[in-house]
Protein backbone atom coordinates (compact mmCIF):
# COMPACT_ATOMS: atom_id res chain seq x y z
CA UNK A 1 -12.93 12.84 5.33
CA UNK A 2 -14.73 10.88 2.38
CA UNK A 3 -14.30 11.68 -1.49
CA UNK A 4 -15.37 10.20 -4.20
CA UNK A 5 -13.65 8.42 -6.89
CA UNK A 6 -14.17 8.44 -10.42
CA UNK A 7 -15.74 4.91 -10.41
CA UNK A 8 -18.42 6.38 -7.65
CA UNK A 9 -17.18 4.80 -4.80
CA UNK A 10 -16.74 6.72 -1.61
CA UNK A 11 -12.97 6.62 -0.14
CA UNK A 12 -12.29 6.99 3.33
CA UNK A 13 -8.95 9.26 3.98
CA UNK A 14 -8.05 10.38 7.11
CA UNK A 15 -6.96 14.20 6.76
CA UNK A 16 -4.79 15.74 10.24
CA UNK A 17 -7.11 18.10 11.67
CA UNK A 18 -5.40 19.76 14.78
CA UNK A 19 -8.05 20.27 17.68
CA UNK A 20 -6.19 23.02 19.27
CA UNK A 21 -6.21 26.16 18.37
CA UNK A 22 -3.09 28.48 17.79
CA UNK A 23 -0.81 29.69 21.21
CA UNK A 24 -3.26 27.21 23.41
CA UNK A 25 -2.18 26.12 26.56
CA UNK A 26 0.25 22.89 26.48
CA UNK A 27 -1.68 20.16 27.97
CA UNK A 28 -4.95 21.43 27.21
CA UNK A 29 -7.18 18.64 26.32
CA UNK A 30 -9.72 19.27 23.11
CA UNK A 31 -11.59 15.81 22.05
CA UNK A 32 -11.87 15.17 18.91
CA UNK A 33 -15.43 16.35 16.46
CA UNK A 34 -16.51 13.04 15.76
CA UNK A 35 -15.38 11.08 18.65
CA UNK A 36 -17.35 8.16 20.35
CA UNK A 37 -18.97 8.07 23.26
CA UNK A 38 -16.41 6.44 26.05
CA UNK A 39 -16.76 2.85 27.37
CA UNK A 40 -14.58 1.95 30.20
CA UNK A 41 -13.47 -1.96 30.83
CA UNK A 42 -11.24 -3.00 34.01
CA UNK A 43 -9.59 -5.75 34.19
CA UNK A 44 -7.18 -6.72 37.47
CA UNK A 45 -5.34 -9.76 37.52
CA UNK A 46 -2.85 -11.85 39.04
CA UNK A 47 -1.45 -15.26 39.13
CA UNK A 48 -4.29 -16.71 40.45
CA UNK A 49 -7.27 -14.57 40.17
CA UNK A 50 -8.89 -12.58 37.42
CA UNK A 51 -11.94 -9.29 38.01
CA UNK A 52 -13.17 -8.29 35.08
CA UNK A 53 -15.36 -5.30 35.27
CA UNK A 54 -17.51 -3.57 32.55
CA UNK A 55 -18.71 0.01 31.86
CA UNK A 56 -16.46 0.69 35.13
CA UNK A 57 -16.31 4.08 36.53
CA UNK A 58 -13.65 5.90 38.20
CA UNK A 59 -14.31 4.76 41.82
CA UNK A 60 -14.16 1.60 40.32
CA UNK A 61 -11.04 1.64 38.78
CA UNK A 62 -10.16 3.32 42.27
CA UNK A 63 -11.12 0.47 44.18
CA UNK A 64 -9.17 -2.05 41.82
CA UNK A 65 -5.91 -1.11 42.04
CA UNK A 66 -4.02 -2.54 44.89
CA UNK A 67 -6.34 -5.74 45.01
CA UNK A 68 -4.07 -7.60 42.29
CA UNK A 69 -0.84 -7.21 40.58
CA UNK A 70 -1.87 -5.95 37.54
CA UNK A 71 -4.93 -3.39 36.61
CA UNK A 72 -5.93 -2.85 32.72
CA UNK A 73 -7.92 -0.66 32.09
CA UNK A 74 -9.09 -0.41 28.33
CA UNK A 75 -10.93 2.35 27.24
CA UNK A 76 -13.00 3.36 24.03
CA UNK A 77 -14.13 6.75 22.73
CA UNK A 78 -12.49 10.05 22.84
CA UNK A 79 -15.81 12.13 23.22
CA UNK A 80 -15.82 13.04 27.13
CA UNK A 81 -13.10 15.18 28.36
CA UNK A 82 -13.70 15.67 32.02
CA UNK A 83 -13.50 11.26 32.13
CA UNK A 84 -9.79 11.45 30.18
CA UNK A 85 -8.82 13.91 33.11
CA UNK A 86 -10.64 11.62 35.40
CA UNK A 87 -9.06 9.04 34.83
CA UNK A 88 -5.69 10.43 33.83
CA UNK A 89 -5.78 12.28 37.07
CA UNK A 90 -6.32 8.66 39.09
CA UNK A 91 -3.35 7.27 37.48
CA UNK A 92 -0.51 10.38 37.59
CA UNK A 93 -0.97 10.71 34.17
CA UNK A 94 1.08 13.89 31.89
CA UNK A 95 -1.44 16.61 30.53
CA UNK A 96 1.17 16.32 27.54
CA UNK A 97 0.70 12.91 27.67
CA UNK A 98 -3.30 12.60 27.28
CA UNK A 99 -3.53 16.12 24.89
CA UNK A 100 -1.73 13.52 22.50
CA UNK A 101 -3.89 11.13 22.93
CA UNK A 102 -6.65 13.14 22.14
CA UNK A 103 -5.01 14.86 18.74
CA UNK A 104 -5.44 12.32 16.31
CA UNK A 105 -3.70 11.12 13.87
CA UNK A 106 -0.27 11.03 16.32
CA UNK A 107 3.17 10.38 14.67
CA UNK A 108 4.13 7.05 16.00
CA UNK A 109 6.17 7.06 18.90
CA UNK A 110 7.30 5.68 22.20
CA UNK A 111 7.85 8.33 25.50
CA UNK A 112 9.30 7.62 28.67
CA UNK A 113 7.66 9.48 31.27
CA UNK A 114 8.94 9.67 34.94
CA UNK A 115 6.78 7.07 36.17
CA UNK A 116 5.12 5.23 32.99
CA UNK A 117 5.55 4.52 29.59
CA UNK A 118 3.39 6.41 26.65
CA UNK A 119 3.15 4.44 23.40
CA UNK A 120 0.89 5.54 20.43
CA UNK A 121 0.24 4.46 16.73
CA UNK A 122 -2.39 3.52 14.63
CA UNK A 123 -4.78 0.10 14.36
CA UNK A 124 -5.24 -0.45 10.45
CA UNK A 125 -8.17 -1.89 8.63
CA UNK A 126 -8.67 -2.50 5.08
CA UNK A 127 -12.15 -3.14 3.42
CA UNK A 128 -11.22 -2.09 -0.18
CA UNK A 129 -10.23 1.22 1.47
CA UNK A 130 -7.42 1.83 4.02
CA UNK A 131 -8.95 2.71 7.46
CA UNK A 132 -6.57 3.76 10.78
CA UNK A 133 -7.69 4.03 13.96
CA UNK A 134 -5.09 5.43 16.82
CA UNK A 135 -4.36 4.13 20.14
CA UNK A 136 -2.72 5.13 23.18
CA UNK A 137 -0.90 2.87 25.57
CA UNK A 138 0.22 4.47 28.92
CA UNK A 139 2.06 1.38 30.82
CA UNK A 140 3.00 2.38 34.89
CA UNK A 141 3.49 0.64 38.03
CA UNK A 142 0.46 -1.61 39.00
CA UNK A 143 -1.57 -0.30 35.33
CA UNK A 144 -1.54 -0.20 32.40
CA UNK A 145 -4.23 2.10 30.46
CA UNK A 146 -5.41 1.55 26.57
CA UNK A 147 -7.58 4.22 24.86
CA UNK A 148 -8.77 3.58 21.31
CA UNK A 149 -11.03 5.81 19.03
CA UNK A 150 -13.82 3.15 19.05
CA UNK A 151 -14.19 -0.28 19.78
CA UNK A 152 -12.43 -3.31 17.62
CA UNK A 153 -11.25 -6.72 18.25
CA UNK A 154 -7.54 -6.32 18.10
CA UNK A 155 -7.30 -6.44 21.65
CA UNK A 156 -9.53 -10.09 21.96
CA UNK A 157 -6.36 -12.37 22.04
CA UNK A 158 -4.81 -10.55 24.37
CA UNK A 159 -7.78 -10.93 26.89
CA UNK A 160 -8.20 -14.90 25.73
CA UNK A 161 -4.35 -15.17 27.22
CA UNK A 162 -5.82 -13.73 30.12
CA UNK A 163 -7.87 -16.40 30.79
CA UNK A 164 -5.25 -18.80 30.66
CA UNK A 165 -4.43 -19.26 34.42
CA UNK A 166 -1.42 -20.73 34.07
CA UNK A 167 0.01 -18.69 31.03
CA UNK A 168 2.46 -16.44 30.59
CA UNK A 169 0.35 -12.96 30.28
CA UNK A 170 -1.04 -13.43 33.92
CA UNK A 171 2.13 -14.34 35.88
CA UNK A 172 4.29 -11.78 34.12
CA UNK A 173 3.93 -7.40 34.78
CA UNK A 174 2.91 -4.62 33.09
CA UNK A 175 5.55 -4.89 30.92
CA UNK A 176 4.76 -8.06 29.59
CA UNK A 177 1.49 -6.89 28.58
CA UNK A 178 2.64 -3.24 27.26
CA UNK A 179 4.50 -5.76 25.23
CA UNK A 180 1.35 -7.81 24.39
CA UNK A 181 -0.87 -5.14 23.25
CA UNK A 182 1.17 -3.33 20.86
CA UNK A 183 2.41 -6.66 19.72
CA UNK A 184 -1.45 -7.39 18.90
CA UNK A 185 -1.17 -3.81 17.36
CA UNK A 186 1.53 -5.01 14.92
CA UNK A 187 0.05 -8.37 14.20
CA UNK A 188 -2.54 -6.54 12.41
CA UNK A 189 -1.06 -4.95 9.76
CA UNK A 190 -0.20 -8.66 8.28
CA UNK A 191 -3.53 -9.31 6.87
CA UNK A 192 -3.92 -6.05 5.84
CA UNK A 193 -0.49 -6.51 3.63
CA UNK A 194 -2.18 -9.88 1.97
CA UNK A 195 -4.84 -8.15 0.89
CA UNK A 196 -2.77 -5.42 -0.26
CA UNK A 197 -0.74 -8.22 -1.92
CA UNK A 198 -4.00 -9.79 -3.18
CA UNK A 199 -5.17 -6.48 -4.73
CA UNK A 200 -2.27 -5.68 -6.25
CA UNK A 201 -1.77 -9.80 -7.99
CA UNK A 202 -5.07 -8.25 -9.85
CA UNK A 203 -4.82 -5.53 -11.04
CA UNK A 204 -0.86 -6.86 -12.66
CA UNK A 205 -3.12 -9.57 -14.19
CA UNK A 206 -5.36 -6.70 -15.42
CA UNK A 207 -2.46 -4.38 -16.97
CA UNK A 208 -1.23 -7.36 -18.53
CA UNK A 209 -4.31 -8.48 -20.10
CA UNK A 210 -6.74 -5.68 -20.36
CA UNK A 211 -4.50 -2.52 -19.58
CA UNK A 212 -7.91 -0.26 -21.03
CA UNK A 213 -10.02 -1.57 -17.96
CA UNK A 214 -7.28 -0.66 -15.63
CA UNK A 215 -9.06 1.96 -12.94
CA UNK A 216 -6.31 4.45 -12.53
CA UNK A 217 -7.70 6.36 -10.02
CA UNK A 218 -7.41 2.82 -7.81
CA UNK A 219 -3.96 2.59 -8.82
CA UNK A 220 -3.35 5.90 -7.15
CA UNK A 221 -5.30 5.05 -4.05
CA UNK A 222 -3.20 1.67 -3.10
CA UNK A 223 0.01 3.62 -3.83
CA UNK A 224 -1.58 6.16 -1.33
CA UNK A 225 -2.41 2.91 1.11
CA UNK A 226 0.89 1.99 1.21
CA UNK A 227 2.72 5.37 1.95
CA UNK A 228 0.39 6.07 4.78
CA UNK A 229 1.12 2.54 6.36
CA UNK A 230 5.00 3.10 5.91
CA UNK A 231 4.40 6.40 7.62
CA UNK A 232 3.10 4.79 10.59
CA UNK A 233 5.02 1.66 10.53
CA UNK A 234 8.67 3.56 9.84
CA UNK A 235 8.51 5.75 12.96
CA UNK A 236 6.95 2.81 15.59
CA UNK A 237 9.87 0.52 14.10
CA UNK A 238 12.72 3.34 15.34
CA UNK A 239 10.75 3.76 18.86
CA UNK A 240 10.97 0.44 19.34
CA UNK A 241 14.19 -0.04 18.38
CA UNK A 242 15.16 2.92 20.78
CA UNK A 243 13.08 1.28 23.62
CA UNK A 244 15.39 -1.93 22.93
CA UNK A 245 18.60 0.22 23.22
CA UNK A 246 17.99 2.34 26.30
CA UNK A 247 15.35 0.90 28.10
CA UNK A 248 13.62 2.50 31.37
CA UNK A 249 13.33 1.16 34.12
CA UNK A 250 9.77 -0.31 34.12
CA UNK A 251 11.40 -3.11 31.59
CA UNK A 252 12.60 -6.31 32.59
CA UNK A 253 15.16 -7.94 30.94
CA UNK A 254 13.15 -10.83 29.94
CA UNK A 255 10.36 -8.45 28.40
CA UNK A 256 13.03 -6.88 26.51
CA UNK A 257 13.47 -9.98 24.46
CA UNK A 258 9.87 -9.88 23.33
CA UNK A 259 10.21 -6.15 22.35
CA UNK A 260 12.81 -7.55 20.22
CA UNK A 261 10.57 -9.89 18.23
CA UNK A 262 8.28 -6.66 18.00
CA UNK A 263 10.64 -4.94 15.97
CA UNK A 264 11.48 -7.61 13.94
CA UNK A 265 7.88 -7.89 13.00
CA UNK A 266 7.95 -3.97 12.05
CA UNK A 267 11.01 -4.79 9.71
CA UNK A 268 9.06 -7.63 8.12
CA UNK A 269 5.97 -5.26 7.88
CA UNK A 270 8.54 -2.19 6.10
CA UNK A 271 10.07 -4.85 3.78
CA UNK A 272 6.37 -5.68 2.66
CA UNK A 273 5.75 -1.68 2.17
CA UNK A 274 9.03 -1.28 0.35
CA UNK A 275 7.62 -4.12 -1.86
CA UNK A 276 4.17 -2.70 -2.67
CA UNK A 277 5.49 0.35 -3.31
CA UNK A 278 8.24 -0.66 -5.87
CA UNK A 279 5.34 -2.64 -7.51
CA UNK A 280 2.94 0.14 -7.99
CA UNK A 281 5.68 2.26 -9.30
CA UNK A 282 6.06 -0.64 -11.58
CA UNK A 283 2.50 -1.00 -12.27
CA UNK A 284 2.10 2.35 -13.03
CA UNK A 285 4.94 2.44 -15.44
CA UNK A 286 4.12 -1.03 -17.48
CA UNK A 287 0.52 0.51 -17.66
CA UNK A 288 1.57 3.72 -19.30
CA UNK A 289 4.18 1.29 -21.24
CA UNK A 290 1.31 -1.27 -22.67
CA UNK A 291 -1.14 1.87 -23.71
CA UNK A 292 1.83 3.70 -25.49
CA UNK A 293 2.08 0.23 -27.13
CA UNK A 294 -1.31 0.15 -28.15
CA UNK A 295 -0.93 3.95 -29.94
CA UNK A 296 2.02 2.67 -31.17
CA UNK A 297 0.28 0.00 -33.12
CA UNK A 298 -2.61 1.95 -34.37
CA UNK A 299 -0.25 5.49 -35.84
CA UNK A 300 1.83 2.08 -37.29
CA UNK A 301 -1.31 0.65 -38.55
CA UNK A 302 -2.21 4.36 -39.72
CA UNK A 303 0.78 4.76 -41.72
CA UNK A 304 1.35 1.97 -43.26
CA UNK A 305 -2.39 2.16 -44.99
CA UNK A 306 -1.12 5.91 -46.24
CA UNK A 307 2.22 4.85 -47.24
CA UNK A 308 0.25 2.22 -49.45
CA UNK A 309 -2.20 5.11 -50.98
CA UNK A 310 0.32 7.44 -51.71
CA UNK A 311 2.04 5.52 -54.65
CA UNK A 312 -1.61 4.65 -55.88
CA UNK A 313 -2.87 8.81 -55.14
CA UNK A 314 -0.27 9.07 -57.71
CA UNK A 315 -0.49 7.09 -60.41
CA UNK A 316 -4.38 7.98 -60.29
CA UNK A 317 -3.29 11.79 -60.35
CA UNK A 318 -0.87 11.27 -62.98
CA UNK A 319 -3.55 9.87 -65.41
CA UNK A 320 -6.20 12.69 -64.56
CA UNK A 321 -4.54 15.38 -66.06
CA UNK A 322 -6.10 16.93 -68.87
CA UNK A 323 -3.47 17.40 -71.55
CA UNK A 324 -4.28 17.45 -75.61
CA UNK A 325 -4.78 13.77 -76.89
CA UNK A 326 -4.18 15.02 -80.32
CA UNK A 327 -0.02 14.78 -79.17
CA UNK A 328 1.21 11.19 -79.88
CA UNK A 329 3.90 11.83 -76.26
CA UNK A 330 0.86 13.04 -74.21
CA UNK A 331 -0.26 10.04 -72.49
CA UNK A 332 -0.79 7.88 -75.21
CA UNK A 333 -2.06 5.55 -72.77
CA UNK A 334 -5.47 6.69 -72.17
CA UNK A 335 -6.30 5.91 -75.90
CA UNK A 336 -5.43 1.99 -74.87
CA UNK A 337 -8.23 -0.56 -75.47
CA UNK A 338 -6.98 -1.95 -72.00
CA UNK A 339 -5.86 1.51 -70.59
CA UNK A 340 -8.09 1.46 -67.36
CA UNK A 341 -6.96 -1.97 -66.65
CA UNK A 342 -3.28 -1.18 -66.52
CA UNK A 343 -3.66 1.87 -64.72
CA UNK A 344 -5.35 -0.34 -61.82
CA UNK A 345 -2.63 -3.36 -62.67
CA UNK A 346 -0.21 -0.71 -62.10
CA UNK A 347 -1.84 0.32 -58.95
CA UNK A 348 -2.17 -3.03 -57.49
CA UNK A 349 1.47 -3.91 -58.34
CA UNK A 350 2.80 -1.02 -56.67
CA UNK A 351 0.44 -1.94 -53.23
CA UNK A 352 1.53 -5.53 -53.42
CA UNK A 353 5.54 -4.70 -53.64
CA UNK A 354 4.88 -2.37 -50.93
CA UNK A 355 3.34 -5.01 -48.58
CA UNK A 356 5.56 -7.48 -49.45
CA UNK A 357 8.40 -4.78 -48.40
CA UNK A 358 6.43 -4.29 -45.79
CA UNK A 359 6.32 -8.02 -44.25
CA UNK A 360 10.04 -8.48 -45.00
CA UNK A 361 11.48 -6.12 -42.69
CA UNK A 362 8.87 -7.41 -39.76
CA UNK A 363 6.82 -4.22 -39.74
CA UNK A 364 4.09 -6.12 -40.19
CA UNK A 365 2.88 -10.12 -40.17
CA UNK A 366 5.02 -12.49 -38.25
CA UNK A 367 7.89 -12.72 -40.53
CA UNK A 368 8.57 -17.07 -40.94
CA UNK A 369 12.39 -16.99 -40.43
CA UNK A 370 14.61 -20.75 -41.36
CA UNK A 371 16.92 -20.74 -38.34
CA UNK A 372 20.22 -22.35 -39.51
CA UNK A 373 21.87 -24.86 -36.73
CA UNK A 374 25.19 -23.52 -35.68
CA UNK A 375 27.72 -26.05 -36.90
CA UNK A 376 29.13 -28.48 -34.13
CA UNK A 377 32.33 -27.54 -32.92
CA UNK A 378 35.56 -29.25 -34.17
CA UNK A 379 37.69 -31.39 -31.95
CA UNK A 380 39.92 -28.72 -31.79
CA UNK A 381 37.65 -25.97 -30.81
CA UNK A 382 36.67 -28.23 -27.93
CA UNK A 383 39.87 -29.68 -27.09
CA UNK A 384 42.14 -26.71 -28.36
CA UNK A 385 44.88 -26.97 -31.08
CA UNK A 386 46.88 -30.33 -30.46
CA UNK A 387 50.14 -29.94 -29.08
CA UNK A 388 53.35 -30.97 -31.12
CA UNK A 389 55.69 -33.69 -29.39
């Protein structure tokens, strides 16, 4: 769903839409409205041999599996339903399993089927606007199947390991690349947290300087940002965690460790959130702080001008009322050769005691104060009272 913002920009937000329809079937698979077309890439490898296959059909991916250790099979687009049964029928896959996949957003989560492991969460993206894209890993023996909403690059260092004969990612199992996937997965949210960091070093430099120019309607978008990635992030970080603590069966010990450093990384990446958030709560408050300020100083400015006029409003009232100049007690001022002139004397007085008043309690001015240097201590302050013999 796009809106747009007060400044004109269109925002991206992604709003849960649920495909199915009430009392459906379980399992029933509904692909999404705006899904992509599918594109299917194979990849089967081993320790000493690597087929990679594009736009592969099914009775391709057929024919791969048993030729070498390891089949991957990463797949793009949610748009064709009779290819996610395809293929999910190939493989032994859950109907509960792949009507997940298919309902989008998912809650992030790890599930351990009878004979593979189902992993989903979300890829983030940030271009000014936060942008999530799910995927679903589904890790079993001899395969391992990614499906993403659309193509993106998160997957490209996992497939530049691949080419690395001798490395790690083509001697090891499915496990170790389950592992390497959704650690790729993780990896991206860092640089979407620096620019979150980045964005948010602005617009404190803005609320300090300029709090006027501040786009609130922003403010409330990153805060937004930040409580959809903890959403996603919180939920993956206990999954993981559980994997850790009672893993199945398709684990090794040794991939186990690497899981480990997976939910590490999630802890790093809710530390970050927990940050960002506290500091737009805090950005939010010193901005409503610095424009209260700012009233503050013009009602101050305000009513100090009308507590100056009053005394004058006064005075001038005093000597415009009409009374009979024929009494010597009835303003005998006003018959004065220099009458007019000590009216406004009297005026000016009264404004000029008022601001010096004024400047000496600090209300207004910078008040020039002569600090007086505390006198140095005595011996016996710093030594303490001498001791008789």
């Amino acid at each position: 769903m796009r809106r747009k913002t007060k400044n004109g920009r269109h925002r991206s937000r992604r709003k849960f839409e649920h495909s199915l329809q009430p009392h459906t079937r379980p399992g029933t698979i509904v692909v999404p409205a705006a899904a992509h077309p599918p594109i299917v890439r194979a990849t089967a490898y081993g320790p000493d041999q690597i087929i990679d296959r594009h736009d592969c059909t099914v009775v391709q991916i057929r024919e791969l599996r048993g030729k070498q250790p390891v089949v991957w099979i990463d797949a793009t687009g949610l748009a064709d339903a009779e290819l996610i049964e395809q293929i999910g029928g190939l493989l032994g896959l859950h109907r509960l399993s792949l009507e997940d996949m298919v309902n989008i957003p998912q809650r992030s989560k790890v599930e351990d089927y009878p004979h593979y492991i189902y992993a989903v969460t979300q890829i983030p993206a940030f271009n000014g606007d936060l942008l999530t894209e799910q995927v679903s890993l589904f890790a079993g023996k001899g395969f391992l199947l990614s499906w993403r909403e659309q193509p993106s690059q998160v997957f490209d260092i996992v497939r530049r390991r691949l080419q690395v004969a001798a490395g790690t990612t083509r001697s090891a199992g499915v496990d170790y690349l389950l592992y390497a996937l959704l650690d790729a997965v993780i990896d991206s949210y860092f640089p979407v947290l620096e620019q979150l960091g980045v964005v948010f070093d602005e617009l404190d430099d803005l609320v300090e300087g300029d709090p006027d120019a501040v786009d609130l309607q922003r403010m409330r978008d990153l805060r937004h940002d930040v409580r959809q990635l903890r959403r996603i992030v919180w939920p993956l970080r206990d999954a993981i965690d559980d994997l850790v603590r009672s893993p199945p069966e398709q684990l090794t010990q040794e991939t186990l460790i690497h899981f480990r450093d997976c939910h590490d990384h999630t802890v790093q990446i809710i530390d970050a959130l927990e940050n960002y958030r506290d500091a737009g709560s805090d950005l939010r408050d010193y901005h409503a702080t610095a424009i209260s300020n700012r009233l503050n100083e013009t009602v101050k400015v305000l009513t100090i001008i009308s507590t100056i006029f009053i005394p004058m409003s006064f005075i001038a009232s005093v000597y415009g009322m009409n009374f009979d100049r024929s009494s010597k007690w009835n303003m005998p001022e006003l018959g004065w050769t220099w009458g007019y002139e000590f009216a406004l004397g009297l005026m000016a007085l009264v404004a000029v005691v008022q601001l010096v008043f004024f400047w000496n309690r600090g209300w207004i001015g910078k008040r020039w104060r002569r600090t007086r240097r505390p006198p140095a201590p005595s011996d016996s302050a710093v030594n303490g009272p001498e001791r008789s013999p």
